[in-house]
Protein backbone atom coordinates (compact mmCIF):
# COMPACT_ATOMS: atom_id res chain seq x y z
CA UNK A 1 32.57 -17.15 -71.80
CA UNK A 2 33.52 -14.65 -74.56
CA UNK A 3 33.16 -11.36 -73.82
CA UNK A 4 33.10 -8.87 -76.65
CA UNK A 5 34.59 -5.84 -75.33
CA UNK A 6 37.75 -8.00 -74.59
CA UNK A 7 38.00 -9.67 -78.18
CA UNK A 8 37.56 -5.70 -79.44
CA UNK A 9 40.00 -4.59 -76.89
CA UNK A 10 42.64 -7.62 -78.06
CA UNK A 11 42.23 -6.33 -81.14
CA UNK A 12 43.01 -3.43 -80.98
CA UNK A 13 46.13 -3.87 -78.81
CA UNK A 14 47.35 -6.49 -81.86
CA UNK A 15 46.71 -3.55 -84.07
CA UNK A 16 48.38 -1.29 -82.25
CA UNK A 17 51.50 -3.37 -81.75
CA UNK A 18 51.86 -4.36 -85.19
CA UNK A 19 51.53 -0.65 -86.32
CA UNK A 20 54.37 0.25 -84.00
CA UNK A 21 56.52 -2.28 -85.03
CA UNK A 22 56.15 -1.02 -88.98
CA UNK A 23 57.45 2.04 -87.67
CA UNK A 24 60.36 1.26 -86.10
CA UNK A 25 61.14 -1.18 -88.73
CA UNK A 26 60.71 1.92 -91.04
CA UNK A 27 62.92 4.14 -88.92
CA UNK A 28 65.45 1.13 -88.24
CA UNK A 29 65.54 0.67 -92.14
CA UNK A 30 66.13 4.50 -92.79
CA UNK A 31 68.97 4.71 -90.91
CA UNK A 32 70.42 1.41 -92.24
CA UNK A 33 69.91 3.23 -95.99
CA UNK A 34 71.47 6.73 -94.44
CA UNK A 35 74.74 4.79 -92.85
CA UNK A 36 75.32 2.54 -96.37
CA UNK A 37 74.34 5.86 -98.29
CA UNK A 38 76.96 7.97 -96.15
CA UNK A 39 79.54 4.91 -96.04
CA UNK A 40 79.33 5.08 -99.91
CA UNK A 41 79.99 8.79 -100.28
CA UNK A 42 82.90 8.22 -97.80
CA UNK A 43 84.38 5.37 -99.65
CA UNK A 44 84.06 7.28 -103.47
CA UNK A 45 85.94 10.32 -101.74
CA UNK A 46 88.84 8.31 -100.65
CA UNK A 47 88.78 6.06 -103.21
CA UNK A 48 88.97 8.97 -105.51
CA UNK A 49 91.86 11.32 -103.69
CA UNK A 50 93.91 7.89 -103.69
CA UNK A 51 93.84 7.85 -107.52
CA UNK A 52 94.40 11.38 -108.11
CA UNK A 53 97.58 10.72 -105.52
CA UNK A 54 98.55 7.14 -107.14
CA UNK A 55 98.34 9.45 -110.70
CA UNK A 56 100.97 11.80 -109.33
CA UNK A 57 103.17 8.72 -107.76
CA UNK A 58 106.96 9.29 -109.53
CA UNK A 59 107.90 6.32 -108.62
CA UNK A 60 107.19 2.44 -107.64
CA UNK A 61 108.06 2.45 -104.38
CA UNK A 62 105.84 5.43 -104.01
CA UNK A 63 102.77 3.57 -105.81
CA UNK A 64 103.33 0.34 -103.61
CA UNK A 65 103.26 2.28 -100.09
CA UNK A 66 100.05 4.44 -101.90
CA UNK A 67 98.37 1.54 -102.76
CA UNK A 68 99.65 -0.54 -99.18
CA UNK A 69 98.09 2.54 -97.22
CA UNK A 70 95.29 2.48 -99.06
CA UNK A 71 94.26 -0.91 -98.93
CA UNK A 72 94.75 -0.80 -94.88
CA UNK A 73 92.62 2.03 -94.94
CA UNK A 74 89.65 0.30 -96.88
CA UNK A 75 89.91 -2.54 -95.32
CA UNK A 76 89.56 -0.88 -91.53
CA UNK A 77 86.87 1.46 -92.76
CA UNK A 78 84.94 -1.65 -94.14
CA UNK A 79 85.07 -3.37 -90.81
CA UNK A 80 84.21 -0.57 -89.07
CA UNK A 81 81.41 0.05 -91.05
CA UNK A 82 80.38 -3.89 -91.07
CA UNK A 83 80.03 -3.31 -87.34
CA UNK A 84 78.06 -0.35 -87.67
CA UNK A 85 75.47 -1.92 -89.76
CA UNK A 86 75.52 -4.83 -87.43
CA UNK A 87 74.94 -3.06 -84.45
CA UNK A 88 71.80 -1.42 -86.68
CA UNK A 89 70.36 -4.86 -87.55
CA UNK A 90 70.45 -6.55 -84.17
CA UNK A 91 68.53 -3.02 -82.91
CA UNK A 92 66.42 -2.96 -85.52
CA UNK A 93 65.25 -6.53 -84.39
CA UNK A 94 65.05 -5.44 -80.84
CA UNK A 95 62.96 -2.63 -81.15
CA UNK A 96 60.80 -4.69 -83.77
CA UNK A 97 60.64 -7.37 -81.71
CA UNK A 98 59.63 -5.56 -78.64
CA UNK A 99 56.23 -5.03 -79.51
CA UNK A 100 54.92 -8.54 -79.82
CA UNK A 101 57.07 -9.56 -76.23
CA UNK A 102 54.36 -11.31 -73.41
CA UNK A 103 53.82 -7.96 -70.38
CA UNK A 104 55.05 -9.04 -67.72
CA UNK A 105 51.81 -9.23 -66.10
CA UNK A 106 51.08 -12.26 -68.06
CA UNK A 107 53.39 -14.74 -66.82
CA UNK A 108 52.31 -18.75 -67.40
CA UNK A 109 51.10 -19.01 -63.75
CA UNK A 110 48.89 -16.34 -63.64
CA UNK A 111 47.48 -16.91 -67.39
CA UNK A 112 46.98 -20.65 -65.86
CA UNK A 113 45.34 -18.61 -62.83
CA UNK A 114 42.94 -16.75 -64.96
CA UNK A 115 42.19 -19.84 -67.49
CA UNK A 116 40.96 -22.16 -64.48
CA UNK A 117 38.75 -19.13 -62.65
């Protein structure tokens, strides 16, 4: 039989779970913008103190262990940061995904319990 008070009370626990999930997939996407935002900055700075450095270089062997350093430097920063994000992704599908995951209350047997009383 349907019972009103349960559709309403469905409801509103589908409401409330998809409203929570907006707002950690706001807050998950913030700090995704914040770490690319502050990875950025970070890059420009280092990217700019190796030119002023390569700029001052006298000579080529001095330019080729600049520009060696430098590229080992990017490249373990990028990889770092590719983790970072990573790791920022898979919890921002976690805690996204957390809201719409079956209680544990609810389990097949006693849904199958409640479905043949």
């Amino acid at each position: 039989m349907f019972n009103l008070d349960d559709a309403g009370k469905k409801s509103r626990e589908a409401m409330e779970g998809m409203l929570g999930s907006y707002s950690e997939m706001a807050r998950g996407f913030q700090a995704i913008a914040a770490e690319a935002s502050a990875y950025s900055q970070r890059s420009f700075e280092q990217m700019t103190a190796f030119m002023d450095s390569l700029v001052s270089s006298r000579s080529l062997n001095d330019t080729c262990q600049l520009q060696a350093a430098y590229v080992t430097s990017s490249c373990s920063s990028l990889m770092d940061e590719g983790s970072k994000l990573g790791n920022l992704y898979a919890d921002l599908a976690r805690s996204t995904c957390r809201h719409y995951e079956r209680p544990a209350a609810a389990t097949p047997t006693a849904v199958a319990a409640t479905e043949a009383g």
